[in-house]
C-alpha atoms as a PDB file:
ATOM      1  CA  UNK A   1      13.242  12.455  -4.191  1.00  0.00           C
ATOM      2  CA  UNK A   2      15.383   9.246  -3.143  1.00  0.00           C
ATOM      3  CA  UNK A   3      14.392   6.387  -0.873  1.00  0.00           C
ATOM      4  CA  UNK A   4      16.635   7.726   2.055  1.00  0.00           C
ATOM      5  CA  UNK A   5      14.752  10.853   1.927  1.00  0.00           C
ATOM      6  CA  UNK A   6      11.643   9.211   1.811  1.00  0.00           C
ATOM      7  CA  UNK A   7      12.810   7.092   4.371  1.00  0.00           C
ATOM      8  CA  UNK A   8      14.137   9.509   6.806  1.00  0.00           C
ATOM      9  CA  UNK A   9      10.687  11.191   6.586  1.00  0.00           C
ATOM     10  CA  UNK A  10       8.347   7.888   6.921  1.00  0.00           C
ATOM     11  CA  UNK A  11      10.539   7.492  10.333  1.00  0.00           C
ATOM     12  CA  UNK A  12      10.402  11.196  11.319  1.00  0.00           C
ATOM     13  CA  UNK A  13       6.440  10.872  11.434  1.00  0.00           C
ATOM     14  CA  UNK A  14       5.636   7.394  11.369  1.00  0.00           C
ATOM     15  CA  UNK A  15       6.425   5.327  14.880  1.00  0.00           C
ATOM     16  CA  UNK A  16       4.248   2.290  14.616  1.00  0.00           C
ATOM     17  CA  UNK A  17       6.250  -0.820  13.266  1.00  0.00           C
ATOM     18  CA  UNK A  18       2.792  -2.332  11.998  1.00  0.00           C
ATOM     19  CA  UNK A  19       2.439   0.965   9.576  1.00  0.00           C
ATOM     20  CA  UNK A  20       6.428   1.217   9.005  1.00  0.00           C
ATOM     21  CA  UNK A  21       5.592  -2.607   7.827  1.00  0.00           C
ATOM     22  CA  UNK A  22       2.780  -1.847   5.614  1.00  0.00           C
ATOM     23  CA  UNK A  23       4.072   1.039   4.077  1.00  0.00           C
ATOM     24  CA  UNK A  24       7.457  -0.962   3.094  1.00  0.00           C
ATOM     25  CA  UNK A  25       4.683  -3.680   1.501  1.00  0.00           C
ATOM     26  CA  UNK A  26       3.274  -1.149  -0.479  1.00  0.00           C
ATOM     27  CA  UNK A  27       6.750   0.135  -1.747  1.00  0.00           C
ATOM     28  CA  UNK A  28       7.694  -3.646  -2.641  1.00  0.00           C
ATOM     29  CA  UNK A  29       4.060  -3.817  -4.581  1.00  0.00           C
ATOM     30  CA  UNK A  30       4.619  -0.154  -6.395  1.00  0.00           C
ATOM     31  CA  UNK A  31       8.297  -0.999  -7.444  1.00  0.00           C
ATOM     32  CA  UNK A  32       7.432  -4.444  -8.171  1.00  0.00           C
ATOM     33  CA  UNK A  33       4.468  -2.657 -10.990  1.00  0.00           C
ATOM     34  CA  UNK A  34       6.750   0.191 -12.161  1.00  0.00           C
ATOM     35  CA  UNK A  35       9.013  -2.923 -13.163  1.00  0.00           C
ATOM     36  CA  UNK A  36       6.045  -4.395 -15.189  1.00  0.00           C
ATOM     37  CA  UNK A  37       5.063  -1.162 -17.131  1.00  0.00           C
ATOM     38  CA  UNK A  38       8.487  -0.318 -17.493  1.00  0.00           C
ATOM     39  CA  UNK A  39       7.888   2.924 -15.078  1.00  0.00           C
ATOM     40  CA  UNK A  40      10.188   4.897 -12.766  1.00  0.00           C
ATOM     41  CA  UNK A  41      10.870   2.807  -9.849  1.00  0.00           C
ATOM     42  CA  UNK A  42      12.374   4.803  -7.387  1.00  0.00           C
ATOM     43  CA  UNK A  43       9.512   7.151  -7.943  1.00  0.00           C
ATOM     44  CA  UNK A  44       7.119   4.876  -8.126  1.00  0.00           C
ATOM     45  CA  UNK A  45       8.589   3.332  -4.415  1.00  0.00           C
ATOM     46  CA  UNK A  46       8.579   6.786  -2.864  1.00  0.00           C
ATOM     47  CA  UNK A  47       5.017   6.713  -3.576  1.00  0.00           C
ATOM     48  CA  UNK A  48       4.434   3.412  -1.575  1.00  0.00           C
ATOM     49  CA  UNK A  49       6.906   4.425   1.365  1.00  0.00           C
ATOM     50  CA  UNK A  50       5.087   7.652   2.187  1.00  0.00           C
ATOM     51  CA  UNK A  51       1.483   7.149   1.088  1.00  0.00           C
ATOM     52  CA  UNK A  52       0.473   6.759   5.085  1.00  0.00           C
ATOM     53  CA  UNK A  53       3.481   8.434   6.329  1.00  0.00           C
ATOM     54  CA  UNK A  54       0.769  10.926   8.008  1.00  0.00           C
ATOM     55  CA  UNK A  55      -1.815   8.595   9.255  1.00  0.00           C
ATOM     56  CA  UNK A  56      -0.630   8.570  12.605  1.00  0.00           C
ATOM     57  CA  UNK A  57      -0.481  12.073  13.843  1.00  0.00           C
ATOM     58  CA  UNK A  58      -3.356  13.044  11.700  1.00  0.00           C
ATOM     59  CA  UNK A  59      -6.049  10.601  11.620  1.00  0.00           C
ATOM     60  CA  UNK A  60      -8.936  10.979   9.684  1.00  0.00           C
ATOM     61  CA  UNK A  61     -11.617   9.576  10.883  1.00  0.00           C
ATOM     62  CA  UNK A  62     -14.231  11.814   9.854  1.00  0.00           C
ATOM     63  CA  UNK A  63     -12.994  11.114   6.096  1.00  0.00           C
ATOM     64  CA  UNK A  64     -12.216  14.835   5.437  1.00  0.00           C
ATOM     65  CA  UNK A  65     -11.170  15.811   1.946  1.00  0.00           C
ATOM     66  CA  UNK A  66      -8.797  18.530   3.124  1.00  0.00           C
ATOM     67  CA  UNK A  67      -7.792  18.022   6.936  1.00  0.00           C
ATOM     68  CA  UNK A  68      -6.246  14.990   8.423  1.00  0.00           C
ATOM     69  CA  UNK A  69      -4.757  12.018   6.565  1.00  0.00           C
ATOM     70  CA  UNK A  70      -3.690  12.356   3.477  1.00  0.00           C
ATOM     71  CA  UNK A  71      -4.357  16.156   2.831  1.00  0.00           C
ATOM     72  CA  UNK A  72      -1.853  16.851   5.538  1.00  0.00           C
ATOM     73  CA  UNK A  73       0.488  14.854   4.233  1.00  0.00           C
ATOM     74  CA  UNK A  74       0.567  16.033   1.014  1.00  0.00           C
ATOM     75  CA  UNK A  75       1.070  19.538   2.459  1.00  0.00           C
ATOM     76  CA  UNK A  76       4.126  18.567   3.739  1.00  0.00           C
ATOM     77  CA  UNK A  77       5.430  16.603   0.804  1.00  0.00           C
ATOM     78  CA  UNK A  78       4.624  19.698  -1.249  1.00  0.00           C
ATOM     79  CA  UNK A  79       6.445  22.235   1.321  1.00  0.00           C
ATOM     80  CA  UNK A  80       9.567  19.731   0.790  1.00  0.00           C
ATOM     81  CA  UNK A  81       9.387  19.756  -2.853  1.00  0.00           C
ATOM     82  CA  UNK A  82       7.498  16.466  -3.922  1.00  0.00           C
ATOM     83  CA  UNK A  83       6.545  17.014  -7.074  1.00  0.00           C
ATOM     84  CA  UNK A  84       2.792  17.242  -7.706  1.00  0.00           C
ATOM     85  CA  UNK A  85       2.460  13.728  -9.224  1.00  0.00           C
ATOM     86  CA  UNK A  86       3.203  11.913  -6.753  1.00  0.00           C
ATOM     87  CA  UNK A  87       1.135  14.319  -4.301  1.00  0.00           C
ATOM     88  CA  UNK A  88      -1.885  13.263  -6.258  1.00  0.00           C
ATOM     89  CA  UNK A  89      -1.460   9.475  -6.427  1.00  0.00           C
ATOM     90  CA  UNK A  90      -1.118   9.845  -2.348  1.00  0.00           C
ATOM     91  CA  UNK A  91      -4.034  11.622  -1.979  1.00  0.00           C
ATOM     92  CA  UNK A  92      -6.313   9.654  -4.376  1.00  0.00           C
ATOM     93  CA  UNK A  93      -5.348   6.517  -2.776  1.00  0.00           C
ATOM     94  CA  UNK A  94      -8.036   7.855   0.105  1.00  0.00           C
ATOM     95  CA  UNK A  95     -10.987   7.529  -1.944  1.00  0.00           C
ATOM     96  CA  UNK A  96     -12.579  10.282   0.470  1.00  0.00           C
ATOM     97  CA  UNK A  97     -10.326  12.991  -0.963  1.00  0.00           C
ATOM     98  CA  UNK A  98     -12.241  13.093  -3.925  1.00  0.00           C
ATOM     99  CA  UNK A  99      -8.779  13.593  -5.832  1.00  0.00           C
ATOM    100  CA  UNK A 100      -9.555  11.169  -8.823  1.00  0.00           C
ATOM    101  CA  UNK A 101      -6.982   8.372  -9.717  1.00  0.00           C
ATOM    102  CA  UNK A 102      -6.284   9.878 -13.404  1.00  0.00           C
ATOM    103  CA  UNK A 103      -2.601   8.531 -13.799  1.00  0.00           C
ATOM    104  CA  UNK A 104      -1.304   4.592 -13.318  1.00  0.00           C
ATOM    105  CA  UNK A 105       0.841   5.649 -10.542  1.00  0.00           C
ATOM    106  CA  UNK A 106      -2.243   6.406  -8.705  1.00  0.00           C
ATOM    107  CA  UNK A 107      -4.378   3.738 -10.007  1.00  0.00           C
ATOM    108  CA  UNK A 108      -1.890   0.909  -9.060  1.00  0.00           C
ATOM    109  CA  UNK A 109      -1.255   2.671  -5.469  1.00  0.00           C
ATOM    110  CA  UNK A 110      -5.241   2.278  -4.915  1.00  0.00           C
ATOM    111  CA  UNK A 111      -5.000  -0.927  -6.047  1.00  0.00           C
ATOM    112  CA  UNK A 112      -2.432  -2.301  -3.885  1.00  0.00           C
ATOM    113  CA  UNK A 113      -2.678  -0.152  -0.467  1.00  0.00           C
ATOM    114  CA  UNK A 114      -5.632  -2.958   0.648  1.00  0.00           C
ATOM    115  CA  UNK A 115      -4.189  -5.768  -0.965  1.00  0.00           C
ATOM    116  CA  UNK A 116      -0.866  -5.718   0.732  1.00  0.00           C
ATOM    117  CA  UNK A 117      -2.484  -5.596   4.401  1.00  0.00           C
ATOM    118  CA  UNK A 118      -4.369  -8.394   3.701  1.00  0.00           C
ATOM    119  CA  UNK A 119      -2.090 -10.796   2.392  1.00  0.00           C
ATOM    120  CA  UNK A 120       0.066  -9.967   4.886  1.00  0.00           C
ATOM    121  CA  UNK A 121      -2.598 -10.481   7.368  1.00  0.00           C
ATOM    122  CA  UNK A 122      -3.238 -13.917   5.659  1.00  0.00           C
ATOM    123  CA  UNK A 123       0.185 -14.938   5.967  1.00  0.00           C
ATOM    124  CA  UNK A 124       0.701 -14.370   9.587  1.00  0.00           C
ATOM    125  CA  UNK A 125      -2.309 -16.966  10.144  1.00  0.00           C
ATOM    126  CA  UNK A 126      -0.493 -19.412   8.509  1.00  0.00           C
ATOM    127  CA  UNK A 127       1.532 -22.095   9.967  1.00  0.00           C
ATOM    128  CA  UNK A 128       4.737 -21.405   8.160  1.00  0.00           C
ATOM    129  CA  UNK A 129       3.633 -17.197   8.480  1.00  0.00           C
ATOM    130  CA  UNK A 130       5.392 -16.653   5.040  1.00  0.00           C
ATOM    131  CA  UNK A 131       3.999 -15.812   1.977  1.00  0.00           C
ATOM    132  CA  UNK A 132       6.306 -18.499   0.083  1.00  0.00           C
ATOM    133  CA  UNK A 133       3.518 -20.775   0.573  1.00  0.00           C
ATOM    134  CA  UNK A 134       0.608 -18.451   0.254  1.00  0.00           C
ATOM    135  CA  UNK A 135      -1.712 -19.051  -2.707  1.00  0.00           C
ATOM    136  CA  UNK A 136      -4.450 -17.225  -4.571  1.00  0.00           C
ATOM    137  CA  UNK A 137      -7.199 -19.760  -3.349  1.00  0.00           C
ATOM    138  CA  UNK A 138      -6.814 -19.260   0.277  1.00  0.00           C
ATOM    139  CA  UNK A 139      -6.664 -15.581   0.061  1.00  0.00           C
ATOM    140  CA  UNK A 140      -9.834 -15.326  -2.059  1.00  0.00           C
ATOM    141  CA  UNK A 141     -11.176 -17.834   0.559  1.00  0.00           C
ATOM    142  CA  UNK A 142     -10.162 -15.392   3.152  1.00  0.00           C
ATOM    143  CA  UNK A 143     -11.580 -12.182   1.521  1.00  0.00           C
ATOM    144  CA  UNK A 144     -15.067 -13.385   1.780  1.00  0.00           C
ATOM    145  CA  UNK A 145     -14.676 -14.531   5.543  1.00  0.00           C
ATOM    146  CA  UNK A 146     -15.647 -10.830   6.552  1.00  0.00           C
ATOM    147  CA  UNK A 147     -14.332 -11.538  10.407  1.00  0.00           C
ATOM    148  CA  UNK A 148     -10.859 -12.217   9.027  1.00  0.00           C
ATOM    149  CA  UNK A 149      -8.828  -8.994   9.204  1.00  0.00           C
ATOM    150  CA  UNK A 150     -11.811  -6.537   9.177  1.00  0.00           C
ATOM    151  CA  UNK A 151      -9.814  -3.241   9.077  1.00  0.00           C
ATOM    152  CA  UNK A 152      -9.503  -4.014   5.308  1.00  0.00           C
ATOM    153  CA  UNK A 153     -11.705  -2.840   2.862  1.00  0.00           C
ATOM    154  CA  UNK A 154     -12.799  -5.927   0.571  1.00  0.00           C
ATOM    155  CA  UNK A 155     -14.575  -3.661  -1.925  1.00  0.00           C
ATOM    156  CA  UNK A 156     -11.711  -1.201  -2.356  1.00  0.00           C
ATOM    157  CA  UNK A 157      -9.825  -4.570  -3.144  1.00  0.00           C
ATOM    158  CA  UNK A 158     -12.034  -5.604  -5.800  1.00  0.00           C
ATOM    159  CA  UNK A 159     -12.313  -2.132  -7.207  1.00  0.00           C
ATOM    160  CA  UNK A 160      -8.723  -1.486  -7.229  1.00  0.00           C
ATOM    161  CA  UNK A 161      -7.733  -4.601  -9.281  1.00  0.00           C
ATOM    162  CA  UNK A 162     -10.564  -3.225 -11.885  1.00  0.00           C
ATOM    163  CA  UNK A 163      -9.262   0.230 -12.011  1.00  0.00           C
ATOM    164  CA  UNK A 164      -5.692  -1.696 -12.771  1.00  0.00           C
ATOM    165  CA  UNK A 165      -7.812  -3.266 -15.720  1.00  0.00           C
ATOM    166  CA  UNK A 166      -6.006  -7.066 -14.280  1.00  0.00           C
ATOM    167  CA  UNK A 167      -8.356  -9.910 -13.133  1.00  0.00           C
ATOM    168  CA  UNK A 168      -8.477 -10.507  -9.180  1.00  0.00           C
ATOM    169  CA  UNK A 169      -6.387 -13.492  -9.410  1.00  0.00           C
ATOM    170  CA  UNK A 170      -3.711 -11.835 -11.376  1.00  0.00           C
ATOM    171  CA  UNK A 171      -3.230  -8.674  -8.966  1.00  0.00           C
ATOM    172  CA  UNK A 172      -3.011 -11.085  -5.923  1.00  0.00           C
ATOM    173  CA  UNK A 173      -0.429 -13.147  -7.614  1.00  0.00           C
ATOM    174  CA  UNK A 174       1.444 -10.478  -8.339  1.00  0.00           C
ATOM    175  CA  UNK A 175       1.552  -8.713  -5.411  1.00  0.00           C
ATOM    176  CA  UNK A 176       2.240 -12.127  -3.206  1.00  0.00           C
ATOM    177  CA  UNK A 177       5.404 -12.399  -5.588  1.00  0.00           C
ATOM    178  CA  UNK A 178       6.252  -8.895  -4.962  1.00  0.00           C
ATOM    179  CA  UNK A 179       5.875  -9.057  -1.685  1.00  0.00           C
ATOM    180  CA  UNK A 180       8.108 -12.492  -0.856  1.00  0.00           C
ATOM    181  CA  UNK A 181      11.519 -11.268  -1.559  1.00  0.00           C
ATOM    182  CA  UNK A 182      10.425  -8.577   1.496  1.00  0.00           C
ATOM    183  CA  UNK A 183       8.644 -10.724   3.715  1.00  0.00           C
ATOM    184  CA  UNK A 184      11.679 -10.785   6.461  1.00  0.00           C
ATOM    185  CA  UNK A 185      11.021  -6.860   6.710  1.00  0.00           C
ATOM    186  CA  UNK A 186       7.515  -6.991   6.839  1.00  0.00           C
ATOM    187  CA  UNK A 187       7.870  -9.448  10.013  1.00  0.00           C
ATOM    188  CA  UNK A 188       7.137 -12.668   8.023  1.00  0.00           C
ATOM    189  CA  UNK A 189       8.788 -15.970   7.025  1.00  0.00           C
ATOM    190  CA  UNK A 190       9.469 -16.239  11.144  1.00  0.00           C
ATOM    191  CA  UNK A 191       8.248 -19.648  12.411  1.00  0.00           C
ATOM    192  CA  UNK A 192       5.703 -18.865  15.268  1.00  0.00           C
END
């Protein structure tokens, strides 16, 4: 279970630079929080880099629990040997799966799957789009404008940084710091 592997399989399935993007934001957010708690974090990475590896050739819609995005997903991950785990944080990450978020790995992938579109979303409205400059005010400012960036889900935000047990403000700092040292991947930090 390395990066490269995880890697090579995000690319196999995954085509869309927008979700290669997100999914190497989440990665930066899980590794940066296995740091923190003193966790795993290649594992904890792995976790981030293939949480929507499926979403594009198995969309979910409907919100299925066993077809579609993530349950696919997770079948291959387990035909390849991904331990059982990190299957579990993946699927509980869709609330729809009804696969609870028992473990911190899981937790903390809930928490920052939302988050990380929408800062990066908040950053690419910015003059400078970079997150060097991004604060905790604007983005707070921006989560209750509900026509900015309406693909994300503002109550799975809130709700994840509870399930984390951190205050709001906290989990957004943290994850803007987590993601700077990234932003050139994820497309930012380019003057418009």
């Amino acid at each position: 279970m390395t990066r490269a592997d995880a890697l090579a399989l995000m690319h196999e399935y995954t085509p869309s630079d927008a979700l290669r993007k997100h999914m190497y934001a989440v990665e930066a957010a899980m590794r940066a929080y296995a740091r923190s708690h003193g966790e795993d974090e290649e594992k904890w990475g792995v976790v981030g880099l293939l949480h929507d590896f499926d979403y594009e050739r198995w969309p979910n819609p409907d919100h299925s629990p066993t077809e579609g995005h993530p349950a696919e997903g997770s079948r291959i991950l387990a035909e390849r040997g991904y331990p059982e785990p990190l299957r579990r944080a993946i699927l509980g990450h869709a609330s729809y799966s009804g696969v609870p978020r028992d473990t911190l790995l899981a937790r903390t992938l809930f928490a920052v799957d939302e988050l990380c579109g929408f800062l990066v979303a908040c950053a690419l409205v910015r003059p400078s789009r970079s997150l060097t400059d991004l604060e905790v005010g604007s983005v707070k400012k921006k989560l209750k404008d509900k026509a900015f960036a309406r693909g994300v889900n503002r109550d799975e935000v809130w709700q994840g940084a509870e399930e984390l047990g951190v205050p709001l403000d906290e989990h957004i700092q943290f994850v803007i710091e987590a993601l700077r040292p990234v932003e050139r991947e994820l497309g930012l930090g380019l003057s418009a």
